[in-house]
Protein backbone atom coordinates (compact mmCIF):
# COMPACT_ATOMS: atom_id res chain seq x y z
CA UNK A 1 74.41 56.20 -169.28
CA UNK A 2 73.07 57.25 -165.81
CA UNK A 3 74.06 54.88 -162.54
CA UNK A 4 70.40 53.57 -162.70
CA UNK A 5 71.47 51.74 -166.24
CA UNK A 6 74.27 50.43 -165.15
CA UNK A 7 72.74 48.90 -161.99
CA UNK A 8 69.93 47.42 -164.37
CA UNK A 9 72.13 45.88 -166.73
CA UNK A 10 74.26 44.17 -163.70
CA UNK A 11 71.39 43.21 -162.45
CA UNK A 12 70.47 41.83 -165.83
CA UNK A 13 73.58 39.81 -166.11
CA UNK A 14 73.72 38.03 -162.83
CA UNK A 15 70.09 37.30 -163.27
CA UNK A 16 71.17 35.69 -166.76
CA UNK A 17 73.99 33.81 -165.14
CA UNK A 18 72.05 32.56 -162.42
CA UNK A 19 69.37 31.52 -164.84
CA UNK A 20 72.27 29.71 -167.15
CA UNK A 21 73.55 27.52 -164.45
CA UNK A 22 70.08 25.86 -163.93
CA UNK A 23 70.86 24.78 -167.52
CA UNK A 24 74.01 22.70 -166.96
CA UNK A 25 73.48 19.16 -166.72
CA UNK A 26 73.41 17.49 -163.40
CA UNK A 27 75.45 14.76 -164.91
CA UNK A 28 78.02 17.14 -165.96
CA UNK A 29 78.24 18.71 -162.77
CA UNK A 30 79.10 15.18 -160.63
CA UNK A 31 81.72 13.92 -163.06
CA UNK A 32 85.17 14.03 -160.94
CA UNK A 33 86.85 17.24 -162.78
CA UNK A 34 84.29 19.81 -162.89
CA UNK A 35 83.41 18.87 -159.53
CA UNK A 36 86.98 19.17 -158.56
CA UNK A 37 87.20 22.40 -160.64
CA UNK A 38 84.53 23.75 -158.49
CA UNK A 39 85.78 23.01 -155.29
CA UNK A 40 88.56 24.33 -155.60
CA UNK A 41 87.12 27.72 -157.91
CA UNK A 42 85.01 28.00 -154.38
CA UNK A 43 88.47 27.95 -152.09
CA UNK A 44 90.39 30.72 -154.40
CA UNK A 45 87.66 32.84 -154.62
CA UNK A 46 87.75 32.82 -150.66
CA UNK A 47 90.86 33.20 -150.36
CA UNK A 48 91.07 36.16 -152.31
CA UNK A 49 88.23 37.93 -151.18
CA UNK A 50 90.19 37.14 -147.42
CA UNK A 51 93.11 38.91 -149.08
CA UNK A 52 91.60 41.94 -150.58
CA UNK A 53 89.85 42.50 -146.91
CA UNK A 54 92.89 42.05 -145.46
CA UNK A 55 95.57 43.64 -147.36
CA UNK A 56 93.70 46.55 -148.97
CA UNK A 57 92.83 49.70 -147.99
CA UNK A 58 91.43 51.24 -152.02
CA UNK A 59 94.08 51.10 -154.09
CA UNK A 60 96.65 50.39 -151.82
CA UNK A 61 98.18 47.46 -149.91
CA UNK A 62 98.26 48.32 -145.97
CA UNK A 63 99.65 46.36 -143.30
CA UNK A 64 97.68 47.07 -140.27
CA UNK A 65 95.98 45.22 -137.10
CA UNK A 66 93.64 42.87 -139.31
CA UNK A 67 96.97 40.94 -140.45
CA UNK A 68 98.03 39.46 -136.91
CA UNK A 69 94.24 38.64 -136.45
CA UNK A 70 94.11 36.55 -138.87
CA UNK A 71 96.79 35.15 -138.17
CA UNK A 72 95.83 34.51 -134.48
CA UNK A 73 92.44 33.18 -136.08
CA UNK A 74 93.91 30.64 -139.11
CA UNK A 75 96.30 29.42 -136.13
CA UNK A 76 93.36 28.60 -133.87
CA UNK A 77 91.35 27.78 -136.80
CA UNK A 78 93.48 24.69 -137.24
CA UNK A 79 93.32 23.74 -133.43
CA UNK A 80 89.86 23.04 -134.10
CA UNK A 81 88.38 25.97 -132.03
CA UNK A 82 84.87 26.45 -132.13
CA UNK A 83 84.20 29.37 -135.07
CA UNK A 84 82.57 31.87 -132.57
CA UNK A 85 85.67 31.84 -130.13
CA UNK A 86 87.80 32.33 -133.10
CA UNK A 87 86.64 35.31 -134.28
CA UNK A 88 85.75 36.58 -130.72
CA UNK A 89 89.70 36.08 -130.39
CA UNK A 90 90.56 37.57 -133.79
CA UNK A 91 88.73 40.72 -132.97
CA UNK A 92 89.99 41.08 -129.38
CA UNK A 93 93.61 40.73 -130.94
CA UNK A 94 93.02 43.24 -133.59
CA UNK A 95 90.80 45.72 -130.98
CA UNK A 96 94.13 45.21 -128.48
CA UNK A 97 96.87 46.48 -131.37
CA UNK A 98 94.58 49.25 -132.30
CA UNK A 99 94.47 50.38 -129.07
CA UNK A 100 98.10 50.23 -128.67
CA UNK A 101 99.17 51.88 -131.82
């Protein structure tokens, strides 16, 4: 099985999933638990994928610059600073220990 197969069948697959959600019931979908299911699938899944950026460096888990910039941007983050500032700040915290270290 060459690269090109395996991209095709992925490709296959999401397009199936994506197809299979148009067939769920609206009705099911705005009843209080899957709704609440979903929210909260959406806010793991985001946090993960915020931890595997973070944290991992291939197959290992590295400690670096991006780890006090995010913590400098969830701490301004729940000031209630505008997005753009936040990450401006985020990435001027982890450019500054970079260029430190």
């Amino acid at each position: 099985m060459t690269t090109w197969h395996i991209i095709l069948i992925a490709s296959a697959a999401t397009l199936a999933l994506k197809l299979s959600g148009h067939l769920v019931p609206a009705g099911f979908l705005e009843r209080e638990r899957p709704a609440r299911i979903a929210d909260l699938l959406t806010v793991a899944l985001l946090a993960a994928l915020i931890a595997v950026q973070t944290l991992g460096a291939g197959q290992q888990i590295v400690v670096d610059a991006r780890v006090p910039a995010l913590i400098v941007a969830a701490a301004l983050y729940a000031l209630r600073v505008p997005f753009v500032i936040v990450v401006f700040v985020a990435a001027a915290v982890a450019a500054g220990i970079r260029a430190f270290t």
